[in-house]
N, C-alpha and C. Protein backbone atom coordinates (compact mmCIF):
# COMPACT_ATOMS: atom_id res chain seq x y z
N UNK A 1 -0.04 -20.55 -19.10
CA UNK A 1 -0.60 -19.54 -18.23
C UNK A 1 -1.65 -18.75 -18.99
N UNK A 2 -2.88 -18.11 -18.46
CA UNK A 2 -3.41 -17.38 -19.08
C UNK A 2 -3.27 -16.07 -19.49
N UNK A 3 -4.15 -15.88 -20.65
CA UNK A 3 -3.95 -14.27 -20.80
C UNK A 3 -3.54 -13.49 -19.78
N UNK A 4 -3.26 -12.10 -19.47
CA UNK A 4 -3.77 -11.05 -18.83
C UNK A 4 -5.06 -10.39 -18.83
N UNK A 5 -5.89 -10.25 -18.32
CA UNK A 5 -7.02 -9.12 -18.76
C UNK A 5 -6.93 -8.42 -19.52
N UNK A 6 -7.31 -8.15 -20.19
CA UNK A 6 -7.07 -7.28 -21.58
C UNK A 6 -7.53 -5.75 -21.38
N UNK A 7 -8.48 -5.94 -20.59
CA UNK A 7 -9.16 -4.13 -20.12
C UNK A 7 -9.47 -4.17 -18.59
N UNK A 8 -10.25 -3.23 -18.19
CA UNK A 8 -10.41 -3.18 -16.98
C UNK A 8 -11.88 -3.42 -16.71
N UNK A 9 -12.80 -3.77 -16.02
CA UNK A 9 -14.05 -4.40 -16.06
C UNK A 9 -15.01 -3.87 -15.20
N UNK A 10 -16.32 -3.12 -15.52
CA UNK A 10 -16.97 -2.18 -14.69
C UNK A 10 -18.32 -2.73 -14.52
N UNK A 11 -19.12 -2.57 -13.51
CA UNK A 11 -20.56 -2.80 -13.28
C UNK A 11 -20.94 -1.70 -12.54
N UNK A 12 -22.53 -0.92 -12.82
CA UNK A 12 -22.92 -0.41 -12.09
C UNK A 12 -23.95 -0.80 -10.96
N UNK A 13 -23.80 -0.31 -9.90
CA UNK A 13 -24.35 -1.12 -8.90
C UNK A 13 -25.95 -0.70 -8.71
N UNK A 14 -26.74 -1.35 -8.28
CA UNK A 14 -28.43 0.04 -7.47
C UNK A 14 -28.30 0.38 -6.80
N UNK A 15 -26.83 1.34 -6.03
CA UNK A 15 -27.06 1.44 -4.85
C UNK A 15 -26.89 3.40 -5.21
N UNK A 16 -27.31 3.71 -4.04
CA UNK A 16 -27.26 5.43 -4.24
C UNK A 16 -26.06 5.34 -3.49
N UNK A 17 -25.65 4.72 -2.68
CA UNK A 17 -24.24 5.06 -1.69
C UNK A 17 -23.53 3.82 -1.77
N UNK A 18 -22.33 3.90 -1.03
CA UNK A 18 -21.53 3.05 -0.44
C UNK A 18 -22.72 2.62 0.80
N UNK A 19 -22.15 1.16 1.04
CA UNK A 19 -22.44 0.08 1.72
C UNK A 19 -21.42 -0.70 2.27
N UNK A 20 -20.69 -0.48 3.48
CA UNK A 20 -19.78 -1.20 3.97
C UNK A 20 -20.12 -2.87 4.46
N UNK A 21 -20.99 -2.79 4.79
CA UNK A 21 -21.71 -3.92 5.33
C UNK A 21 -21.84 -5.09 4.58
N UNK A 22 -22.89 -4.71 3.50
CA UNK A 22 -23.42 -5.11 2.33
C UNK A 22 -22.08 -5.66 1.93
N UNK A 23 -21.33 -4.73 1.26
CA UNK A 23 -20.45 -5.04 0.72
C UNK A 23 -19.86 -6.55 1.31
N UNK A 24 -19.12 -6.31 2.21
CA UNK A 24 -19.08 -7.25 3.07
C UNK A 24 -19.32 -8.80 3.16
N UNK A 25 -20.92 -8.57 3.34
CA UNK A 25 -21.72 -9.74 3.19
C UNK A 25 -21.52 -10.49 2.01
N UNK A 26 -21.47 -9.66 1.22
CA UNK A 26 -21.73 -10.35 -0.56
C UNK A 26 -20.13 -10.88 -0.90
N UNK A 27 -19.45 -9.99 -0.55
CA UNK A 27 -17.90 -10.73 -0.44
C UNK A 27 -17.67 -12.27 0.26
N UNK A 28 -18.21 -12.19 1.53
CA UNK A 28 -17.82 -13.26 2.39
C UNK A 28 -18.59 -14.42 1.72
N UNK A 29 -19.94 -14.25 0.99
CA UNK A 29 -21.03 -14.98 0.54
C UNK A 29 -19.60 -15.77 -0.55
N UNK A 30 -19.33 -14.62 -1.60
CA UNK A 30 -18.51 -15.24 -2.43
C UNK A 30 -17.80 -15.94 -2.32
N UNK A 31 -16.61 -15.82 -1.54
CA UNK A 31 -15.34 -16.42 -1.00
C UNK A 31 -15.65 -17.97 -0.15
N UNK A 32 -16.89 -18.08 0.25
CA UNK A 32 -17.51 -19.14 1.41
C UNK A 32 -17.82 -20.24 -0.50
N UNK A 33 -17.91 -19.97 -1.55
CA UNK A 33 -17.88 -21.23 -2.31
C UNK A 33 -17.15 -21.56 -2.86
N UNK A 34 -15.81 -21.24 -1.94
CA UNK A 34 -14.53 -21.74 -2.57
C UNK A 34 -13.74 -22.30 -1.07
N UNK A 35 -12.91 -23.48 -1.67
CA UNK A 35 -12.31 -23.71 -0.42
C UNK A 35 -10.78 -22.85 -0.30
N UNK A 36 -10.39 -22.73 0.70
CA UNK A 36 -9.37 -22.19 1.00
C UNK A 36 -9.43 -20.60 0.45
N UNK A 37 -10.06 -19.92 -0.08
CA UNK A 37 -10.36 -18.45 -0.10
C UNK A 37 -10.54 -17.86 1.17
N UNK A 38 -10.02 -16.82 1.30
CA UNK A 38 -10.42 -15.67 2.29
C UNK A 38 -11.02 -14.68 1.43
N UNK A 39 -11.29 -13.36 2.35
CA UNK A 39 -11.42 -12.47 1.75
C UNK A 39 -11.51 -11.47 3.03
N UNK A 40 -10.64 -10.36 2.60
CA UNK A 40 -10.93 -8.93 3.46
C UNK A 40 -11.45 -8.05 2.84
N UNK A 41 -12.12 -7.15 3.66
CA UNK A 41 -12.64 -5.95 2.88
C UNK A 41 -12.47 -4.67 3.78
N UNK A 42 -11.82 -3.41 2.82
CA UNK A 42 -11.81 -2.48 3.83
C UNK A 42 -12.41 -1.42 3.30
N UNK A 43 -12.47 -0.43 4.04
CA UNK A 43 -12.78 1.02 3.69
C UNK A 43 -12.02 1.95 3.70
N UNK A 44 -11.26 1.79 2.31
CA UNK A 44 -10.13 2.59 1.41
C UNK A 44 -10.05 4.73 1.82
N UNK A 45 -11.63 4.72 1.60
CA UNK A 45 -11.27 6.26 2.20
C UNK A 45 -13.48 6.13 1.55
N UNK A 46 -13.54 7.25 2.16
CA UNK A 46 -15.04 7.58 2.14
C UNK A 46 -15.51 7.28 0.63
N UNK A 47 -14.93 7.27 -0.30
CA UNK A 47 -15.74 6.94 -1.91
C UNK A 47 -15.21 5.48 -2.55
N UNK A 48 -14.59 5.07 -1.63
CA UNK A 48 -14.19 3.62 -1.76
C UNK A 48 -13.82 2.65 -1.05
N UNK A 49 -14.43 1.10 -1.61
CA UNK A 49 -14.47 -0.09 -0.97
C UNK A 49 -13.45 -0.84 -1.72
N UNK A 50 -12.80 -1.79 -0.82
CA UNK A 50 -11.83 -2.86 -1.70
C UNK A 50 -12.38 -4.33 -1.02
N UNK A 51 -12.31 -5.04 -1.46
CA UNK A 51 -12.15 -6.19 -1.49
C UNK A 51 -11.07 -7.34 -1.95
N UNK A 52 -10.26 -7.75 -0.96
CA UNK A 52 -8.64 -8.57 -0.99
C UNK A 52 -9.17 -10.17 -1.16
N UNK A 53 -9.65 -11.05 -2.21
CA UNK A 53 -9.34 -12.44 -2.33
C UNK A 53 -8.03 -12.97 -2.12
N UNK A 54 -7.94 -13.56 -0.92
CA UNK A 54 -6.83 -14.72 -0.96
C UNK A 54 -7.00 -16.05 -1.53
N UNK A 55 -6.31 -15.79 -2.71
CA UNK A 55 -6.37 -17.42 -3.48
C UNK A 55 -5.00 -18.23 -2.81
N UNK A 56 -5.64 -19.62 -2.20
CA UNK A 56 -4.08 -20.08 -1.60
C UNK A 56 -3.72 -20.78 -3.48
N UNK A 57 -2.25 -21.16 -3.25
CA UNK A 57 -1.58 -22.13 -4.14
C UNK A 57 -2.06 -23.84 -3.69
N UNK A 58 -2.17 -24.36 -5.28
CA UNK A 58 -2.42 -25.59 -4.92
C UNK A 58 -2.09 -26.41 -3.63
N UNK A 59 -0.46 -26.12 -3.50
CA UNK A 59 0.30 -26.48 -2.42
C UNK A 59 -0.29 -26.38 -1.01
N UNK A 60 -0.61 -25.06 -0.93
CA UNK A 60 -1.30 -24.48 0.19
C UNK A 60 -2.47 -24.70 0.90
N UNK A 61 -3.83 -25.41 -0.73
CA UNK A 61 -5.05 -25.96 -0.38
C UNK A 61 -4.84 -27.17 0.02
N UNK A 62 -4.02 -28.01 -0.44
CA UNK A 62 -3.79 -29.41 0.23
C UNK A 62 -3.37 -29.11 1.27
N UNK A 63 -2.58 -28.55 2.02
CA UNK A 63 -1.87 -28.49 3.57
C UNK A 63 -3.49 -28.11 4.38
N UNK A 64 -4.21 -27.13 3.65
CA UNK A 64 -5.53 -26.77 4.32
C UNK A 64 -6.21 -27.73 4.63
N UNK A 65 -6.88 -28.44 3.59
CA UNK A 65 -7.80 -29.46 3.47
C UNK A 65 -7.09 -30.60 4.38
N UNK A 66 -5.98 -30.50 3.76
CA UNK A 66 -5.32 -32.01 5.06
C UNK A 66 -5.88 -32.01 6.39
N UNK A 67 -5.39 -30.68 6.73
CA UNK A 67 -6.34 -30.42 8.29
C UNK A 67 -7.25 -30.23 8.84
N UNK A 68 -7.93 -29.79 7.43
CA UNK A 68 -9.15 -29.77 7.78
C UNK A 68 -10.29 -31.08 8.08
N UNK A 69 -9.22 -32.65 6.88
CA UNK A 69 -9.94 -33.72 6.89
C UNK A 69 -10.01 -34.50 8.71
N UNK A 70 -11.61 -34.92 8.84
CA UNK A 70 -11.83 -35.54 9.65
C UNK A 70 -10.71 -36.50 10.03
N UNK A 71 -10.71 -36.80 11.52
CA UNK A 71 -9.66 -37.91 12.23
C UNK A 71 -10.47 -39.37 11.26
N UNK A 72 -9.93 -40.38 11.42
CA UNK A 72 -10.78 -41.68 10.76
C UNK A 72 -11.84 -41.72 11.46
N UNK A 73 -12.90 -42.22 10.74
CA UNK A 73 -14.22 -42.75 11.57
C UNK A 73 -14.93 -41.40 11.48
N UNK A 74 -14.46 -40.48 11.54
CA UNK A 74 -15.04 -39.02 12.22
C UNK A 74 -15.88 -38.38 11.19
N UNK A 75 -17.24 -37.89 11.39
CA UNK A 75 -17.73 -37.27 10.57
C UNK A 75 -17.29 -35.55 10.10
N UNK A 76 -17.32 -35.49 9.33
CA UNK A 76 -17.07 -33.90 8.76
C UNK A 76 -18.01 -33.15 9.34
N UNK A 77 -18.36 -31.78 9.74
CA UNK A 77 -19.38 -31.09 9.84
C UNK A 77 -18.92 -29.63 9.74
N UNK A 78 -19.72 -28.94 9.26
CA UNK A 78 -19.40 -27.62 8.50
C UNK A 78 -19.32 -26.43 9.70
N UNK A 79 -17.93 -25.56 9.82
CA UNK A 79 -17.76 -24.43 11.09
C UNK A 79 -17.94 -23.07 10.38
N UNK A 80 -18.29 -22.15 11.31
CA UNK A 80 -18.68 -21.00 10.76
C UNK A 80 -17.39 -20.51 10.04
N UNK A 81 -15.77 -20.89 10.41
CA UNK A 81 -14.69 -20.42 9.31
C UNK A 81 -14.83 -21.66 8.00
N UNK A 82 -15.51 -22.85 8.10
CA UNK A 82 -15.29 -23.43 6.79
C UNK A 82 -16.79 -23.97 6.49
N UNK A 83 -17.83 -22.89 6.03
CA UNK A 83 -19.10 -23.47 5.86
C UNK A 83 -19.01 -24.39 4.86
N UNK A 84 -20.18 -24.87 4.88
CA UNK A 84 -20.40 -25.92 3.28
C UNK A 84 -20.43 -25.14 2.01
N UNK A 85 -19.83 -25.82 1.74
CA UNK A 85 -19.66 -25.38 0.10
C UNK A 85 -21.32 -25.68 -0.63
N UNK A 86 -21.91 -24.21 -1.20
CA UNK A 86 -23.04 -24.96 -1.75
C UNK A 86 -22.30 -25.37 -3.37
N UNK A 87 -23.56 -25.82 -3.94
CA UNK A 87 -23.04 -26.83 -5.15
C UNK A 87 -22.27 -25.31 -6.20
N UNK A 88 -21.32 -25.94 -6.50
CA UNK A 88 -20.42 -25.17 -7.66
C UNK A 88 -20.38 -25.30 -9.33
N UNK A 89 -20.77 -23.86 -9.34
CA UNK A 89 -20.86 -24.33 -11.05
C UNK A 89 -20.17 -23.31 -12.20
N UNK A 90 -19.00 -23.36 -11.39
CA UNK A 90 -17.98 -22.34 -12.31
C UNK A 90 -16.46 -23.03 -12.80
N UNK A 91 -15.87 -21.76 -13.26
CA UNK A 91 -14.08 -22.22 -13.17
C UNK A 91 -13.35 -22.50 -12.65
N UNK A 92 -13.94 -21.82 -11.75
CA UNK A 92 -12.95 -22.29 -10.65
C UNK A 92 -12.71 -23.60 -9.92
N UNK A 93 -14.25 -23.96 -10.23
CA UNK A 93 -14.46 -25.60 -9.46
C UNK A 93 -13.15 -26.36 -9.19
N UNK A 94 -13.06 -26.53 -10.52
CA UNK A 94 -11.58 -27.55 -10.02
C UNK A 94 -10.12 -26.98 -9.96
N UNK A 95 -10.40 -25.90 -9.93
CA UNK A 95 -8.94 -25.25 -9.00
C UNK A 95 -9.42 -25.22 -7.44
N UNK A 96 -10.59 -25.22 -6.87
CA UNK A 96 -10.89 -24.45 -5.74
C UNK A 96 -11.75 -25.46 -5.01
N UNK A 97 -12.25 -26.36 -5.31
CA UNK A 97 -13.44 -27.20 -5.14
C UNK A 97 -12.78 -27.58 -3.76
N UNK A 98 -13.31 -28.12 -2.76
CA UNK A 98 -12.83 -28.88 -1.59
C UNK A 98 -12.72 -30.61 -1.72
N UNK A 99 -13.95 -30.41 -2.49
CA UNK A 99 -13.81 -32.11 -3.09
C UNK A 99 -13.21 -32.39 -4.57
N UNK A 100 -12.66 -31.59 -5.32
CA UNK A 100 -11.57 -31.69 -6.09
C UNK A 100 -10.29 -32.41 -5.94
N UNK A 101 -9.81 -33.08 -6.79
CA UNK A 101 -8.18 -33.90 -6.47
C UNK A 101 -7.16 -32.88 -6.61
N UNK A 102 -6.78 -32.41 -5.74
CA UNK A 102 -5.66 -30.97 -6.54
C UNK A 102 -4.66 -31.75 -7.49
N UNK A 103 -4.69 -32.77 -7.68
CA UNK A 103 -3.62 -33.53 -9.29
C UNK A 103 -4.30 -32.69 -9.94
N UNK A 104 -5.78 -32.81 -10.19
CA UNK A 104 -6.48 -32.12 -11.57
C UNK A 104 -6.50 -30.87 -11.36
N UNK A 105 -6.14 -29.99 -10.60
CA UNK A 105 -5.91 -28.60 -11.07
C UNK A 105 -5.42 -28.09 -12.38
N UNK A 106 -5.30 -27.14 -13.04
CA UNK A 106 -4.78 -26.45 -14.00
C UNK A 106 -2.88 -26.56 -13.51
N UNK A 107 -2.25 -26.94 -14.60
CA UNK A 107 -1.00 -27.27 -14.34
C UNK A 107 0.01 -25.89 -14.17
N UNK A 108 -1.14 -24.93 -15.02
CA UNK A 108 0.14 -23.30 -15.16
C UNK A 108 -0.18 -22.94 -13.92
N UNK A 109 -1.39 -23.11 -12.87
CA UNK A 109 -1.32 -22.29 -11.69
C UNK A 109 -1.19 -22.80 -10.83
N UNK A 110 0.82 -22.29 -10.75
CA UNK A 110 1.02 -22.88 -9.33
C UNK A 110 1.62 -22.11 -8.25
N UNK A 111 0.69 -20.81 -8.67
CA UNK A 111 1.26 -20.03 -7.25
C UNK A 111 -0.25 -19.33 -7.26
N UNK A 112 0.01 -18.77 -5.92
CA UNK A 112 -1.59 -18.38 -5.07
C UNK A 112 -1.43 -16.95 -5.66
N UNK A 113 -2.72 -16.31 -5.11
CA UNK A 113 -1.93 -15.01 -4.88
C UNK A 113 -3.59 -13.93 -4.60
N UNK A 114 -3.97 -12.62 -4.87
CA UNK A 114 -4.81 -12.09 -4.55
C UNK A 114 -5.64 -11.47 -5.56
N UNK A 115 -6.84 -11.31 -6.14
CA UNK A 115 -7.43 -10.62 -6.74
C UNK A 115 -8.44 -9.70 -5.65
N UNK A 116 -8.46 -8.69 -6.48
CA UNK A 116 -8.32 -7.09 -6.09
C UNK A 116 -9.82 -7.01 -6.81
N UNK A 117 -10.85 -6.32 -5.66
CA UNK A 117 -12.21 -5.32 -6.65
C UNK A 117 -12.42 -4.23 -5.91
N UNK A 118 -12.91 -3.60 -6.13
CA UNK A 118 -13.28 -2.42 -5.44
C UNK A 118 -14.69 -1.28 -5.99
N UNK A 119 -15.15 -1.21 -5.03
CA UNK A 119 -16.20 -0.10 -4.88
C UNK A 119 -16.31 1.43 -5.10
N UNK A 120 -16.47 2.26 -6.22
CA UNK A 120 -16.05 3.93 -6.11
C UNK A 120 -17.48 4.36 -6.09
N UNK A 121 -17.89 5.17 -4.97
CA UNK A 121 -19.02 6.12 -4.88
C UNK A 121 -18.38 7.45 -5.99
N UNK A 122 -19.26 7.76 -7.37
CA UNK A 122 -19.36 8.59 -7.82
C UNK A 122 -19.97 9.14 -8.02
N UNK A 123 -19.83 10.09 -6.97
CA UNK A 123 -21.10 10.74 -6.54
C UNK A 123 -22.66 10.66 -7.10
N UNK A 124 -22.99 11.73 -7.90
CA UNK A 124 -24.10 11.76 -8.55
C UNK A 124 -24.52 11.08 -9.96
N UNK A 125 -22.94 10.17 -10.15
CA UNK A 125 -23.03 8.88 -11.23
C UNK A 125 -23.05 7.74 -10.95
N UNK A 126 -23.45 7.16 -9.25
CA UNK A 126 -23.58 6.12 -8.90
C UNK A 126 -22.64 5.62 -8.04
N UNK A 127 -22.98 4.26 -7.97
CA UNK A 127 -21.73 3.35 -7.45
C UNK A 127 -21.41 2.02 -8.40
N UNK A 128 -20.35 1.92 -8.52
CA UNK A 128 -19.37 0.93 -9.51
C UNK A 128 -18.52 -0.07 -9.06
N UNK A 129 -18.37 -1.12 -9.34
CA UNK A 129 -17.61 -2.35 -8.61
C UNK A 129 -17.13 -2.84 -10.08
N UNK A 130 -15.47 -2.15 -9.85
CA UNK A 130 -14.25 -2.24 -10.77
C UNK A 130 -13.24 -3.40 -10.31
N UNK A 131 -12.80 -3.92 -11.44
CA UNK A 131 -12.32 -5.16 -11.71
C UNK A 131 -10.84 -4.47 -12.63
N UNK A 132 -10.01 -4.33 -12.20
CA UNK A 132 -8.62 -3.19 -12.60
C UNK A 132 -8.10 -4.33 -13.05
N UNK A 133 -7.20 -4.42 -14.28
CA UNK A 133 -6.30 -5.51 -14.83
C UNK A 133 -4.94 -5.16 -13.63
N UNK A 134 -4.97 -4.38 -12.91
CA UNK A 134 -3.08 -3.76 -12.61
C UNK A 134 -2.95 -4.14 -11.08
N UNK A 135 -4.97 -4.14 -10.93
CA UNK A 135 -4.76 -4.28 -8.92
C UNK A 135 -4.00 -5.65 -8.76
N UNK A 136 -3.28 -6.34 -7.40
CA UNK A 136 -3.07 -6.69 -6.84
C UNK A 136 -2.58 -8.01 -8.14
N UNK A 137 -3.24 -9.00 -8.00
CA UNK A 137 -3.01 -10.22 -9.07
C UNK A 137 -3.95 -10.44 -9.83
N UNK A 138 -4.42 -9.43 -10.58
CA UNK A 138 -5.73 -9.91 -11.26
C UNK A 138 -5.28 -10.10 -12.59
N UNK A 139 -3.75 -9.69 -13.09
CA UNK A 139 -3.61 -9.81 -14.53
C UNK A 139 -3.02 -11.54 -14.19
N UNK A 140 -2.52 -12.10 -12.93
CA UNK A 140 -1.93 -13.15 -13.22
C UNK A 140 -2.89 -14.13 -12.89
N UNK A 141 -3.73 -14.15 -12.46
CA UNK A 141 -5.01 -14.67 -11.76
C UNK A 141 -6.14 -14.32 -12.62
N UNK A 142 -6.43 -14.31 -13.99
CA UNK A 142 -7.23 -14.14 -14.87
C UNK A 142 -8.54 -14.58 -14.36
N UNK A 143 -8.60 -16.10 -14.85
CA UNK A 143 -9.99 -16.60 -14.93
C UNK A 143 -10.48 -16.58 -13.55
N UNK A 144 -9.77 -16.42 -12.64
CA UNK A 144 -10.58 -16.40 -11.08
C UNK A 144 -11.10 -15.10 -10.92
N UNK A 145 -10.07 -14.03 -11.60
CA UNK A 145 -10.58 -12.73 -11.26
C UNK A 145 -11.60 -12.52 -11.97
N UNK A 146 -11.73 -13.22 -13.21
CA UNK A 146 -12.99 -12.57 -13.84
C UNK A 146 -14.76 -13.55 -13.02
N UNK A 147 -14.18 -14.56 -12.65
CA UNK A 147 -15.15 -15.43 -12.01
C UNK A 147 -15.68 -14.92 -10.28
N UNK A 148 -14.59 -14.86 -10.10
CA UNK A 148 -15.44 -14.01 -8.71
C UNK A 148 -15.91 -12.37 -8.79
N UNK A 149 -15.12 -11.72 -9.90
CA UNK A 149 -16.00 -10.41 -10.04
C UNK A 149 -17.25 -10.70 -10.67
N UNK A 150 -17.76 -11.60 -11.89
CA UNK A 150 -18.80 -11.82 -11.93
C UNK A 150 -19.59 -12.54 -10.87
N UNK A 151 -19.12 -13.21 -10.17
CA UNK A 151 -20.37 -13.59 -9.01
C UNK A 151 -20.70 -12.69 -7.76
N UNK A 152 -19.32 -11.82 -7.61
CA UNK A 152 -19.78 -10.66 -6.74
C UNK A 152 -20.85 -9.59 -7.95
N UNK A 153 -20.42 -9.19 -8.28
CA UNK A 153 -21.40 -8.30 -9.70
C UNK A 153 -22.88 -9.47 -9.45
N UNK A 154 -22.90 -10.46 -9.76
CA UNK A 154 -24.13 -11.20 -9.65
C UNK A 154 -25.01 -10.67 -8.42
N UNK A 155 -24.42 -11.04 -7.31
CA UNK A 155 -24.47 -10.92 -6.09
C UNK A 155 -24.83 -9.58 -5.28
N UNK A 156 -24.34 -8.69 -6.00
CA UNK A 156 -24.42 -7.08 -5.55
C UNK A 156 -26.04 -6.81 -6.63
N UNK A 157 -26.13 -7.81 -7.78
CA UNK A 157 -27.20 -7.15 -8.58
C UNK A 157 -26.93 -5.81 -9.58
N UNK A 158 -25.45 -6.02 -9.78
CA UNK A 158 -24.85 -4.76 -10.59
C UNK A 158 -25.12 -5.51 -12.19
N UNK A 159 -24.95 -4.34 -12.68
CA UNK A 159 -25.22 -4.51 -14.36
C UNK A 159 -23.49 -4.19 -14.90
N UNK A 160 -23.59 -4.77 -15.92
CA UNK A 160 -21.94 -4.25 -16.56
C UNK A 160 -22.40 -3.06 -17.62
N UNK A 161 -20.94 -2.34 -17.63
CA UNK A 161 -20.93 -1.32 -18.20
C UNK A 161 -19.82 -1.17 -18.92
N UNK A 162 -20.10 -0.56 -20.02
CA UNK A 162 -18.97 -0.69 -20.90
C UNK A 162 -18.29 0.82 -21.11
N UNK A 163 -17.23 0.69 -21.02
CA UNK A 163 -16.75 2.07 -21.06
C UNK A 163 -15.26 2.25 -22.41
């Protein structure tokens, strides 16, 4: 199994405010290059955004994908709940890939579970998109959590910050 996170992980964003929307968008953007990911996002209270990744379990992406595979003969074609995957070039690939063999997954992760980010408007010090070792599953869910907070951070155009 992997580490835990060792600290907690900060970027500052360009934004002067919260962005529910935005936010949003850049979440769903994320979660759409992985198969079997969800993602919710709410609005925690006026100075903060969260964002809920549902990582299914191996178990779970095969039951997905099963159903999702075409009848025989039948062509595949991409629905607004399961767009195309554009091309993947992370860690996750072969935990998450749609065209991945789930045999080759990582053997320690075999349970699903959620990584946690979130948005704090501080005030006249910006806005920040925090990556908490304690939220939800991000200490047991390491390398995903650090892989989709960097591609949301990519994605938002936030810089990291070291604190």
């Amino acid at each position: 199994m992997s580490a835990p996170i060792a600290a907690d992980r900060t970027w500052r964003l360009p934004w002067r405010r919260l962005d529910l929307v935005l936010f949003r968008e850049a979440c769903v953007a994320v979660a759409a290059r992985y198969a079997g990911v969800e993602v919710r996002v709410e609005a925690e209270d006026t100075d903060t955004h969260t964002a809920f990744f549902d990582i299914p379990s191996p178990d779970e992406l095969r039951v997905r994908l099963a159903r999702a595979a075409p009848a025989d003969g039948a062509e595949a074609t991409p629905t607004p709940e399961a767009p195309a995957a554009p091309e993947q070039d992370s860690a996750l690939e072969a935990d998450l890939d749609a065209n991945a063999d789930p045999d080759d997954w990582e053997e320690d992760r075999e349970a699903g579970g959620t990584v946690e980010l979130s948005l704090y408007d501080m005030d006249g010090d910006g806005v920040f998109l925090s990556l908490e070792a304690d939220a939800s599953d991000n200490g047991l869910l390491v390398d995903e959590a650090d892989e989709i907070a960097d591609l949301l951070a990519d994605r938002l155009r936030a810089e990291p910050v070291d604190l």
